[in-house]
PDB file of N, CA and C in Angstrom:
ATOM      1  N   UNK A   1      40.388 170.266-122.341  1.00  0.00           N
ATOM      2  CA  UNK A   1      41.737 170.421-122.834  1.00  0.00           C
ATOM      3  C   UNK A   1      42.738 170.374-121.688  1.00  0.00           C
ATOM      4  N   UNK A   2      42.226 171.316-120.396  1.00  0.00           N
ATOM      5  CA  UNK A   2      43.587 170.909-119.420  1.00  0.00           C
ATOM      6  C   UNK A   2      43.503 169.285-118.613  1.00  0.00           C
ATOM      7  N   UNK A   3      42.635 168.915-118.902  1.00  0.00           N
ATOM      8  CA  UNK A   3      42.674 166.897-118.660  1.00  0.00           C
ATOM      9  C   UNK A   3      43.618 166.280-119.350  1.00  0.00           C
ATOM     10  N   UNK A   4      43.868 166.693-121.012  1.00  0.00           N
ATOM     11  CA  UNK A   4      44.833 166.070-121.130  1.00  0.00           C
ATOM     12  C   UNK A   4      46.504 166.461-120.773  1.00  0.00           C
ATOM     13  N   UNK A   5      46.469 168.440-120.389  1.00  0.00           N
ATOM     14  CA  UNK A   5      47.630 168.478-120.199  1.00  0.00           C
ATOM     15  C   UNK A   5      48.041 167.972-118.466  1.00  0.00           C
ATOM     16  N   UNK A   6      46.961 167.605-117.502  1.00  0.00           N
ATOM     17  CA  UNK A   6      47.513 166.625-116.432  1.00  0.00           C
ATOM     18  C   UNK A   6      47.575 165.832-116.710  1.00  0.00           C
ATOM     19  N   UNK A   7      47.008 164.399-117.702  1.00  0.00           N
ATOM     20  CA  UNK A   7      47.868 162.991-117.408  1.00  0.00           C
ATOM     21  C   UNK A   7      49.077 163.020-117.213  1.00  0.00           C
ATOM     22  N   UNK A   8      49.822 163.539-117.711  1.00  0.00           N
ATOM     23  CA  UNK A   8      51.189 163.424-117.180  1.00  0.00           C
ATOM     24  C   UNK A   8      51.680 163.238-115.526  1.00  0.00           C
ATOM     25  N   UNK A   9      50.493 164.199-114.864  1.00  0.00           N
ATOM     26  CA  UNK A   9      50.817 164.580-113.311  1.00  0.00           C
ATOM     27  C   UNK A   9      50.504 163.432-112.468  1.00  0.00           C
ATOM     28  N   UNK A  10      49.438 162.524-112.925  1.00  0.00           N
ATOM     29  CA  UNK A  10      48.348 161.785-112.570  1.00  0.00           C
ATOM     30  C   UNK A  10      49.014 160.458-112.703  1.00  0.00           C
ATOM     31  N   UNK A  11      50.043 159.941-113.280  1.00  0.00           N
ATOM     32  CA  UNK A  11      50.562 158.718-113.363  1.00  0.00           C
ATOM     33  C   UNK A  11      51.360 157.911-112.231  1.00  0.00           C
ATOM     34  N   UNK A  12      50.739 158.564-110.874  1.00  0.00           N
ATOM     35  CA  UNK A  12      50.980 157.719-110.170  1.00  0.00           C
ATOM     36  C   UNK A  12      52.498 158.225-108.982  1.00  0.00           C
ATOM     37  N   UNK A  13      53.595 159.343-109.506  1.00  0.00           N
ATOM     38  CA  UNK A  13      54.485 159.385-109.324  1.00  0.00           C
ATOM     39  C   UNK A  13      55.743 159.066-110.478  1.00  0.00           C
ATOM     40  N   UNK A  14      55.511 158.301-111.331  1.00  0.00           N
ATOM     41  CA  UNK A  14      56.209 158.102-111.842  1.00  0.00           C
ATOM     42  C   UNK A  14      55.823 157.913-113.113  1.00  0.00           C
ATOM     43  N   UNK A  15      56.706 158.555-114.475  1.00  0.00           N
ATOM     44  CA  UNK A  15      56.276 158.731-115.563  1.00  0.00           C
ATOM     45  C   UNK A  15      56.942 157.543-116.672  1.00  0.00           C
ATOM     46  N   UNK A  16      55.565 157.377-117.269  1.00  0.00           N
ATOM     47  CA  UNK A  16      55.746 156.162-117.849  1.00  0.00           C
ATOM     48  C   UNK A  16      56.685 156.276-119.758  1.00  0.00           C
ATOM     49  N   UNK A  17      57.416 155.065-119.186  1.00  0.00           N
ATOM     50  CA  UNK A  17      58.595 155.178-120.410  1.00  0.00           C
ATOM     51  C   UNK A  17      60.027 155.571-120.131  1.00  0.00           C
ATOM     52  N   UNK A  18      60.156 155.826-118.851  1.00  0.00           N
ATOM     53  CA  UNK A  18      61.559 156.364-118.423  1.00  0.00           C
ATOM     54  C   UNK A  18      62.879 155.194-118.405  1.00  0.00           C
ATOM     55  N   UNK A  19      62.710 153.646-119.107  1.00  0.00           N
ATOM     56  CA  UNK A  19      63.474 153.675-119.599  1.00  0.00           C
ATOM     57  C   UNK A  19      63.520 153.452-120.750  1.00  0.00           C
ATOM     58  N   UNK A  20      63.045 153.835-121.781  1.00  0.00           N
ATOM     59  CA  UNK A  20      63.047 154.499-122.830  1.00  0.00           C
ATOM     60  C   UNK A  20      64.018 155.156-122.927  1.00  0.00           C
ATOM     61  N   UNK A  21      63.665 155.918-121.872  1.00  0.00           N
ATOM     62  CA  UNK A  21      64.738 157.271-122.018  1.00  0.00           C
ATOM     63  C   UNK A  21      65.397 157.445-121.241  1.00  0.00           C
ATOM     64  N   UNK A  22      65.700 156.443-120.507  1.00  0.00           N
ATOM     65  CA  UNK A  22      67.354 155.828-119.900  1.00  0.00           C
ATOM     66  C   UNK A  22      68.287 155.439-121.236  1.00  0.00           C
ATOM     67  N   UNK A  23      67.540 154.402-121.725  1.00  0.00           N
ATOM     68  CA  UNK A  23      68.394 153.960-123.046  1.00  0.00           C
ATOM     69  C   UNK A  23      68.244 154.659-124.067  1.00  0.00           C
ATOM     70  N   UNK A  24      67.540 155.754-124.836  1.00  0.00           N
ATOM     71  CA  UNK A  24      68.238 156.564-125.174  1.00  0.00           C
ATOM     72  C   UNK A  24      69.389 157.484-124.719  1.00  0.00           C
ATOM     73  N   UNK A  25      69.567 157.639-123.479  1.00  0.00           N
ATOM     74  CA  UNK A  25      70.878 158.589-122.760  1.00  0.00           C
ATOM     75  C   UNK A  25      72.030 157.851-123.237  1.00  0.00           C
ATOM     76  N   UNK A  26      71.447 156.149-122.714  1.00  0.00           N
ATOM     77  CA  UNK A  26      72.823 155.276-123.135  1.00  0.00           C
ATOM     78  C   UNK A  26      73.377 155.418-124.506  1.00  0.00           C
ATOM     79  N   UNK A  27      72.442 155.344-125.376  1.00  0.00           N
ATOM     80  CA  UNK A  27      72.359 155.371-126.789  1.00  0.00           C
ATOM     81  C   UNK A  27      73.472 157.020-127.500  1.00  0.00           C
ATOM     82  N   UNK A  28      73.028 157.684-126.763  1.00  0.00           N
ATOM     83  CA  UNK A  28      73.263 159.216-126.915  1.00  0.00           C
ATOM     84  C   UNK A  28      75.245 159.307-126.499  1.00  0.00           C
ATOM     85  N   UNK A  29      75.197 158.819-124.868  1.00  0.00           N
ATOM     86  CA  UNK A  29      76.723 159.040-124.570  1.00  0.00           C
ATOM     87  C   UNK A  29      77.492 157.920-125.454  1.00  0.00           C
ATOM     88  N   UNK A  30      77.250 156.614-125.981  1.00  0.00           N
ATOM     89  CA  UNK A  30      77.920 155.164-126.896  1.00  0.00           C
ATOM     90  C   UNK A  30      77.856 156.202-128.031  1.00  0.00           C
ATOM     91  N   UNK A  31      77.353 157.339-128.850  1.00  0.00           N
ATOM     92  CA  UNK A  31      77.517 157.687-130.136  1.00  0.00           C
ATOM     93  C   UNK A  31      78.502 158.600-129.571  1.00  0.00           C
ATOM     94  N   UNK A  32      77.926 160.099-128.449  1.00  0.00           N
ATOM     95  CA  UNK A  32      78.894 160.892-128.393  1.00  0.00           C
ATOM     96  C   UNK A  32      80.575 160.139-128.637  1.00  0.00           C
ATOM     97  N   UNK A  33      80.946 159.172-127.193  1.00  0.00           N
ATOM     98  CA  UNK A  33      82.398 158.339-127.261  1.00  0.00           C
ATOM     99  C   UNK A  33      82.907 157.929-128.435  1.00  0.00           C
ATOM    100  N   UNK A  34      81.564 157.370-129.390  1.00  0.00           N
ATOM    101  CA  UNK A  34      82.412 157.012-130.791  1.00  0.00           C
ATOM    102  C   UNK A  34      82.990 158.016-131.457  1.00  0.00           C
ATOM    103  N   UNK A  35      82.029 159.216-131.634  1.00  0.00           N
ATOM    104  CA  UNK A  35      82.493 160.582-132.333  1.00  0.00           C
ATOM    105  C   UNK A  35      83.584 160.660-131.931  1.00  0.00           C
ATOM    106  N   UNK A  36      83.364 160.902-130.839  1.00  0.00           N
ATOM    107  CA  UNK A  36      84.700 161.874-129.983  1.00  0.00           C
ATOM    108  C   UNK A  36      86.477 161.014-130.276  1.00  0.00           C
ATOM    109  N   UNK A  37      85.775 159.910-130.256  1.00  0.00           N
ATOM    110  CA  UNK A  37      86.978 159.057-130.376  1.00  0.00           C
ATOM    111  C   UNK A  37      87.707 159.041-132.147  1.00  0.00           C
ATOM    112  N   UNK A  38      86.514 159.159-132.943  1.00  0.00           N
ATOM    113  CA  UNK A  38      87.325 159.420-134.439  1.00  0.00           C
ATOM    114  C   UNK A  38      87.644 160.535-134.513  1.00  0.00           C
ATOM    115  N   UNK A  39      87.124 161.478-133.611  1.00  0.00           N
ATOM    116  CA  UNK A  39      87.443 163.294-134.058  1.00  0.00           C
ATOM    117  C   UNK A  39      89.011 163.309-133.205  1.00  0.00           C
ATOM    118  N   UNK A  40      89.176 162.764-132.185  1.00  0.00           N
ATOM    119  CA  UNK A  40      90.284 162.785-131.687  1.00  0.00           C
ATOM    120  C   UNK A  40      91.482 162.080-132.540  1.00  0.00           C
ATOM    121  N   UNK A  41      91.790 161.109-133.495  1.00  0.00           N
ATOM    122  CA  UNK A  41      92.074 160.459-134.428  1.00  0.00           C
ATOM    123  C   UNK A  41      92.467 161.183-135.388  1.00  0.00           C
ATOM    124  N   UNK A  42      91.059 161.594-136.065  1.00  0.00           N
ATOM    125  CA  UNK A  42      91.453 162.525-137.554  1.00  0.00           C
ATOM    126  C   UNK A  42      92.165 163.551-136.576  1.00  0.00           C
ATOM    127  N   UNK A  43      91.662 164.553-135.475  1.00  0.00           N
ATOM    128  CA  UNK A  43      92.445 165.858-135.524  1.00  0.00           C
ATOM    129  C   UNK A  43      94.034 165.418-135.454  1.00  0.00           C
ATOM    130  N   UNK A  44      94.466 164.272-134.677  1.00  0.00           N
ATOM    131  CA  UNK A  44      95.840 164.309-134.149  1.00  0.00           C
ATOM    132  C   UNK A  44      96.575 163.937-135.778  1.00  0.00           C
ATOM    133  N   UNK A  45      95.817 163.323-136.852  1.00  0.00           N
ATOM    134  CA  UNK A  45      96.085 163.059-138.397  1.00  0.00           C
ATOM    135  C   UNK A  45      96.662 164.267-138.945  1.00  0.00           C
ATOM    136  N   UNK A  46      96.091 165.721-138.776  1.00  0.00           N
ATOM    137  CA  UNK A  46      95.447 166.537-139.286  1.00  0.00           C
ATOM    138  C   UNK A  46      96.551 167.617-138.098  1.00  0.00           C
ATOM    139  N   UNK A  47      96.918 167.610-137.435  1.00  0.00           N
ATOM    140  CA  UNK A  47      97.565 168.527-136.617  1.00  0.00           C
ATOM    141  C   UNK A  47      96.956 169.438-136.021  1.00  0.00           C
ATOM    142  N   UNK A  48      95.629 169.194-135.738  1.00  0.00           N
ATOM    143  CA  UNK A  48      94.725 170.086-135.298  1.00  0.00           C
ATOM    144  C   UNK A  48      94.895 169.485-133.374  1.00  0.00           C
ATOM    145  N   UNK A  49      93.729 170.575-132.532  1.00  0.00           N
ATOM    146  CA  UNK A  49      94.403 170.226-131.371  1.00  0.00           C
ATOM    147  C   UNK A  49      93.060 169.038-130.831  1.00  0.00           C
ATOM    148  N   UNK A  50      93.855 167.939-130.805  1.00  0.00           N
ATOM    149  CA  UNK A  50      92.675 166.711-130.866  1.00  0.00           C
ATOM    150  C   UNK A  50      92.273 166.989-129.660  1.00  0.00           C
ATOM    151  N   UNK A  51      92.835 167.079-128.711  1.00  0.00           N
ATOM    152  CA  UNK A  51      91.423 166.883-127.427  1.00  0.00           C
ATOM    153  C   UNK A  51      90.605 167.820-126.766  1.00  0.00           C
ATOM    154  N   UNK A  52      91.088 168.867-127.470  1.00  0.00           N
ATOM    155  CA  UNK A  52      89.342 169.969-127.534  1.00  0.00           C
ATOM    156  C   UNK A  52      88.906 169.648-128.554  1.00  0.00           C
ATOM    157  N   UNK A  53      88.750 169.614-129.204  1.00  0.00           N
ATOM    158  CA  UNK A  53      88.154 169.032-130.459  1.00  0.00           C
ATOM    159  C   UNK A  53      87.232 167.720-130.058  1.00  0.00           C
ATOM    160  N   UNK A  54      87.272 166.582-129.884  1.00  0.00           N
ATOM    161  CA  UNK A  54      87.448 165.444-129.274  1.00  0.00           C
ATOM    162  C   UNK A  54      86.129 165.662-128.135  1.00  0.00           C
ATOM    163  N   UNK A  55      86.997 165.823-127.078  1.00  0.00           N
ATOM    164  CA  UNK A  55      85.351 166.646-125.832  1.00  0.00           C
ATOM    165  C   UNK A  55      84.846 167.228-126.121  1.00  0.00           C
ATOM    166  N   UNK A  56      85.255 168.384-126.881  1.00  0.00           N
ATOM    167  CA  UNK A  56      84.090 169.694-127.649  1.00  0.00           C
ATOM    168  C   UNK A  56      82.771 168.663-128.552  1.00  0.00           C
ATOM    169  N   UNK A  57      83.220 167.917-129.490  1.00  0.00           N
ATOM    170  CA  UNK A  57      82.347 167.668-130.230  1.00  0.00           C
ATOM    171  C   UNK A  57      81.429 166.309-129.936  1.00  0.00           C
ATOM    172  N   UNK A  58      82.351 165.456-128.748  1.00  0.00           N
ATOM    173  CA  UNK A  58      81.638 164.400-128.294  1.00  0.00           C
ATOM    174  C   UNK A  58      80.674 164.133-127.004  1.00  0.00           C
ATOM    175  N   UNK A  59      81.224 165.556-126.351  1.00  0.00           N
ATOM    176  CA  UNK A  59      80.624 165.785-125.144  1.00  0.00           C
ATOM    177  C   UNK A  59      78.991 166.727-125.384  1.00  0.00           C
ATOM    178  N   UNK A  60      79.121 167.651-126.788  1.00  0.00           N
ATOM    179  CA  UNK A  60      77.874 168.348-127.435  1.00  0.00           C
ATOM    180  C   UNK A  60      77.129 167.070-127.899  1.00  0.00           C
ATOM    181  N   UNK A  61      77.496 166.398-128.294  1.00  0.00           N
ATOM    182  CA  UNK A  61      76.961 165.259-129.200  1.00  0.00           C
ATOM    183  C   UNK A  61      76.182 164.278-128.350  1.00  0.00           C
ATOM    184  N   UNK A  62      76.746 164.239-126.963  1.00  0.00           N
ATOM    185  CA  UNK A  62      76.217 163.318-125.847  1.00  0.00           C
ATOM    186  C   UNK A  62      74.742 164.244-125.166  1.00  0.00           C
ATOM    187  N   UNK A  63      75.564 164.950-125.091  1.00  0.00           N
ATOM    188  CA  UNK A  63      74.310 165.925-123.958  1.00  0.00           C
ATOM    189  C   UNK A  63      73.760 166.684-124.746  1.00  0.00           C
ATOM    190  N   UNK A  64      73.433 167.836-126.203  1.00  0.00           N
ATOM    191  CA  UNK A  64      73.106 168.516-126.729  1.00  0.00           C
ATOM    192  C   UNK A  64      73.028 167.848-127.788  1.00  0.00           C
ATOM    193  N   UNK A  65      72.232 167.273-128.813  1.00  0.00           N
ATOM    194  CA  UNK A  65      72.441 166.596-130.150  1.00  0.00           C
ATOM    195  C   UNK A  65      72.493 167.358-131.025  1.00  0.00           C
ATOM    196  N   UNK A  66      71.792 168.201-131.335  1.00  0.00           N
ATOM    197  CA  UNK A  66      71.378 169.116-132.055  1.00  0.00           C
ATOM    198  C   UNK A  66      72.996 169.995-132.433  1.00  0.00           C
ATOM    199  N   UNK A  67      73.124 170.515-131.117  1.00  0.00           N
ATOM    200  CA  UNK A  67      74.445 171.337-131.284  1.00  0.00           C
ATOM    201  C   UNK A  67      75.333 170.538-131.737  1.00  0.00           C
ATOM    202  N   UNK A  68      75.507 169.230-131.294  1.00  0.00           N
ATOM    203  CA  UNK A  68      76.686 168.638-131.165  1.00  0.00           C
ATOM    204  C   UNK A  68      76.560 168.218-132.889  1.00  0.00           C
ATOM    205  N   UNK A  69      75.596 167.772-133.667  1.00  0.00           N
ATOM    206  CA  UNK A  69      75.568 167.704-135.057  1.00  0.00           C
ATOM    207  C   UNK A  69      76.295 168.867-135.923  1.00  0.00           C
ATOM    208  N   UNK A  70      75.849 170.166-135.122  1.00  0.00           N
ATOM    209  CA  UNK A  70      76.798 171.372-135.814  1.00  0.00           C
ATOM    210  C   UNK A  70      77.933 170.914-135.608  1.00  0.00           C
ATOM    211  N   UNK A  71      78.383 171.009-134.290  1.00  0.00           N
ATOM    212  CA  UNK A  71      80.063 170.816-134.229  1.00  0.00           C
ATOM    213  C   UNK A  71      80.556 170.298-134.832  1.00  0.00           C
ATOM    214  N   UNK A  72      80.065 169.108-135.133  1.00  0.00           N
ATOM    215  CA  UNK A  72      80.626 167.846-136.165  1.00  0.00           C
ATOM    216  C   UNK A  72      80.871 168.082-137.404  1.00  0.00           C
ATOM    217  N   UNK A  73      79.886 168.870-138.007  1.00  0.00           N
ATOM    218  CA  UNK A  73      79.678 169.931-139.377  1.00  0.00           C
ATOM    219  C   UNK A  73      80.616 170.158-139.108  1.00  0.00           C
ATOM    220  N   UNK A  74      80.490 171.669-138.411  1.00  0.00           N
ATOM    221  CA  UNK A  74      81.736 172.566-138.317  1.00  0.00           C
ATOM    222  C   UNK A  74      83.171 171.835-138.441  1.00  0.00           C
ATOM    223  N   UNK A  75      83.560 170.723-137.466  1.00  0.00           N
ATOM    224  CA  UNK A  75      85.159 170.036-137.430  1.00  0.00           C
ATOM    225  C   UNK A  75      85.226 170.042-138.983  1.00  0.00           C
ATOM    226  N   UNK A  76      84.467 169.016-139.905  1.00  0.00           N
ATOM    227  CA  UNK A  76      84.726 168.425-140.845  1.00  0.00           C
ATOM    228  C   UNK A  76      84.680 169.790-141.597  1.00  0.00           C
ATOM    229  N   UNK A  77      83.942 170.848-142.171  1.00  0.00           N
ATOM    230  CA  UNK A  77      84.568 172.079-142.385  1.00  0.00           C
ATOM    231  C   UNK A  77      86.074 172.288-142.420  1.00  0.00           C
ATOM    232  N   UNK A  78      85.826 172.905-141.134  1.00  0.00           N
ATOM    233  CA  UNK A  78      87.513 173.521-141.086  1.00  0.00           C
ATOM    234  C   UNK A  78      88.777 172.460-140.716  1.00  0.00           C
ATOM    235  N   UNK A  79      88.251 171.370-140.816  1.00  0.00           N
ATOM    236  CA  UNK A  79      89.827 170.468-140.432  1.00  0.00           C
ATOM    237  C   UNK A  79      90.971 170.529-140.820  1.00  0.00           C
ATOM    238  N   UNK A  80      90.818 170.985-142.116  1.00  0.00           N
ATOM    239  CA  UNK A  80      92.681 171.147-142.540  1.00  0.00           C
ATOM    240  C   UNK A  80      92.610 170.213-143.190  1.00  0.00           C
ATOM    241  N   UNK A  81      94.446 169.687-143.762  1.00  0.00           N
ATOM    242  CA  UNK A  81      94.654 168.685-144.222  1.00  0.00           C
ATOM    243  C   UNK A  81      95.448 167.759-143.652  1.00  0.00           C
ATOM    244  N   UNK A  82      94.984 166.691-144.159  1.00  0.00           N
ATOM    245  CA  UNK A  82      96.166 165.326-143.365  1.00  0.00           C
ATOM    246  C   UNK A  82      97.665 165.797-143.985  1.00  0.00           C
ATOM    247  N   UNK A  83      98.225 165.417-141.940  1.00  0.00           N
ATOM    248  CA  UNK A  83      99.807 166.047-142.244  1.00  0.00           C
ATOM    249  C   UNK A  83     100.244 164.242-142.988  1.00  0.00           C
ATOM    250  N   UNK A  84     101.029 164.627-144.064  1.00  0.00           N
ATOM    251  CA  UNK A  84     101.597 163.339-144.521  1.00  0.00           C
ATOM    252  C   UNK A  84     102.737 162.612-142.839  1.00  0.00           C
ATOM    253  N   UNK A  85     103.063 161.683-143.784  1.00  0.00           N
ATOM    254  CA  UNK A  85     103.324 160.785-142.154  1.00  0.00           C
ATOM    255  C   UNK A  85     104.929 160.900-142.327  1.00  0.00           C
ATOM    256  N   UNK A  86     105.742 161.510-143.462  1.00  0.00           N
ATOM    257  CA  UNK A  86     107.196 161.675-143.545  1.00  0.00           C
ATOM    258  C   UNK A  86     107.289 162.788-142.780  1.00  0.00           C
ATOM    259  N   UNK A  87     106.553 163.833-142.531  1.00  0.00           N
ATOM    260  CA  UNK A  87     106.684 165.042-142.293  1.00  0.00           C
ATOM    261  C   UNK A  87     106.360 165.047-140.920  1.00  0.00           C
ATOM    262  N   UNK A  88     105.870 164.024-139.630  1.00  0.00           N
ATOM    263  CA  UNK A  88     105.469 163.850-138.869  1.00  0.00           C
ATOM    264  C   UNK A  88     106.729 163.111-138.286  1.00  0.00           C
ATOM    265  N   UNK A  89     107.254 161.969-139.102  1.00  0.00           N
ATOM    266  CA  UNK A  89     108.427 161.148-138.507  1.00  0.00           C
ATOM    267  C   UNK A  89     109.560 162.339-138.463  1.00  0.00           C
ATOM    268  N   UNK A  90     109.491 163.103-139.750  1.00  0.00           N
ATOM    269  CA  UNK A  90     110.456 163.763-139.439  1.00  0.00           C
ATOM    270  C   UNK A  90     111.218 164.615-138.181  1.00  0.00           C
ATOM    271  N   UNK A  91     110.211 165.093-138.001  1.00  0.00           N
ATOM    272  CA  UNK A  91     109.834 166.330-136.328  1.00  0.00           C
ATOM    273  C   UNK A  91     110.353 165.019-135.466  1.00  0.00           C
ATOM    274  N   UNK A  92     109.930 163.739-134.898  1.00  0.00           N
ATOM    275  CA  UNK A  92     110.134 162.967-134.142  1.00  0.00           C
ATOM    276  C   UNK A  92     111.100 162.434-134.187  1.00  0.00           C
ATOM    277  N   UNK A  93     111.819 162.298-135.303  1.00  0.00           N
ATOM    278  CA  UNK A  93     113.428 161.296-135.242  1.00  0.00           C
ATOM    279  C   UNK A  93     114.391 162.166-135.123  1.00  0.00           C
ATOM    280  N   UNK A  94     114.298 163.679-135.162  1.00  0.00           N
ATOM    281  CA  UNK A  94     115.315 164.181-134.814  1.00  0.00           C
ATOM    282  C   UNK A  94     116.486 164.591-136.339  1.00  0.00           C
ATOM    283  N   UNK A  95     115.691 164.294-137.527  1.00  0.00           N
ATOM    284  CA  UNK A  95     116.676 164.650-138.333  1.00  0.00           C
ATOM    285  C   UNK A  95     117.604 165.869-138.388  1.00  0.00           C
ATOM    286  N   UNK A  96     117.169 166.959-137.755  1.00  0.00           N
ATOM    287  CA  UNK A  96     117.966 168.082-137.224  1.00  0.00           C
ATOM    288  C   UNK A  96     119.047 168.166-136.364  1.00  0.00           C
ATOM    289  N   UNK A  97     119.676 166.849-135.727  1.00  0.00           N
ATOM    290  CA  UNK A  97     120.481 166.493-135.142  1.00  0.00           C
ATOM    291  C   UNK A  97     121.289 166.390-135.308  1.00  0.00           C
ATOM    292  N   UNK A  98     121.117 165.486-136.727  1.00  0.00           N
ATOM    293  CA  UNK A  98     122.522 165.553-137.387  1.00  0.00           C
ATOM    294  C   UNK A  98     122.411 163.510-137.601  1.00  0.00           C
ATOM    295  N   UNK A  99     123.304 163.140-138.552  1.00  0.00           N
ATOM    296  CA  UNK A  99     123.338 161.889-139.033  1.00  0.00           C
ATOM    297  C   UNK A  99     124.524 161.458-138.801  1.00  0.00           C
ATOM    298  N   UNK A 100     124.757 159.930-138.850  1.00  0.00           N
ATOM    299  CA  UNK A 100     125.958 159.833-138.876  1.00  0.00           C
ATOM    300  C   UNK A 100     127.521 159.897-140.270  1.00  0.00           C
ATOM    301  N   UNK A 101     126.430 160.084-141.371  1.00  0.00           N
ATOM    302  CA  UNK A 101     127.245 160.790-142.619  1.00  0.00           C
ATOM    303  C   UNK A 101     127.469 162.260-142.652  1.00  0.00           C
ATOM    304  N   UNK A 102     127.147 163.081-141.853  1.00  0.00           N
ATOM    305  CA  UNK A 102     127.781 164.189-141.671  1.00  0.00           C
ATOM    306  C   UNK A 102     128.708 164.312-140.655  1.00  0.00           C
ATOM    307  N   UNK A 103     129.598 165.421-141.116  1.00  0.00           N
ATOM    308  CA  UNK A 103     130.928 165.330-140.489  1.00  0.00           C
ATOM    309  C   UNK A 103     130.677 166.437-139.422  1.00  0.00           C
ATOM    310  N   UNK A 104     131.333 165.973-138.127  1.00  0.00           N
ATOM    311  CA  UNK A 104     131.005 166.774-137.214  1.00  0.00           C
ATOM    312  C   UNK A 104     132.193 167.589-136.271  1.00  0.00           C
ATOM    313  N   UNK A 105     132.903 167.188-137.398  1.00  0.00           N
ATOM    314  CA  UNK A 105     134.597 168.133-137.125  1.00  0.00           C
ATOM    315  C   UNK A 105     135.375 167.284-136.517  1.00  0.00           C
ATOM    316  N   UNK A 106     134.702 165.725-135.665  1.00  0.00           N
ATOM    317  CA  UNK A 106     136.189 164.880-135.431  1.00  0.00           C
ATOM    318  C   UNK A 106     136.287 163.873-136.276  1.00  0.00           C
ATOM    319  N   UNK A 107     137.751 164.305-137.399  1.00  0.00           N
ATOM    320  CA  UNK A 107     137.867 163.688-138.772  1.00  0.00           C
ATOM    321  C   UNK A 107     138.943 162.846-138.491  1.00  0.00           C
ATOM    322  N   UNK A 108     138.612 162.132-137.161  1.00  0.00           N
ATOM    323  CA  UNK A 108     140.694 161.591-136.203  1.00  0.00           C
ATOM    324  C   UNK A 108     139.484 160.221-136.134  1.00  0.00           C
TER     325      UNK A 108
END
């Protein structure tokens, strides 16, 4: 029984299949970036704070899979709702400023 737990030791220096599992790493960080890149997307949709969100769940997802599958759970959980997009222009154009149909006391 401990013969088979040395082959491993016995291969020479170097263990066979490693890139295998090079290209799974590759495989692993190309999914984390995709995640990360729609979670960053929906959160900034959603008014949530996209780029912890974003590294949190794409950077677990790259290096930890397991966890990083929760996280992903978890985002889609608690995300909130999509902020509509009037209510978004609004904050940005400044309608609180004032228009040019309101009167702004010079009536000359």
């Amino acid at each position: 029984m401990i013969e088979l737990a040395l082959v491993p030791l016995q291969a020479g220096g170097e263990m066979p299949g490693m890139e295998y599992v090079l290209i799974g790493r590759i495989i692993a960080l190309l999914i984390g970036l995709g995640v990360g890149y729609w979670v960053y997307k929906d959160a900034s949709n959603r008014g949530n704070n996209e780029l912890l969100w974003a590294i949190g769940v794409g950077a677990l997802l790259a290096l930890l899979f397991p966890i990083g599958v929760i996280a992903l759970i978890a985002y889609i959980i608690i995300r909130g709702d999509v902020i509509e997009e009037e209510s978004r222009t609004a904050e940005t154009t400044g309608d609180d400023w004032g228009s040019a149909d309101e009167t702004t006391g010079d009536d000359w």
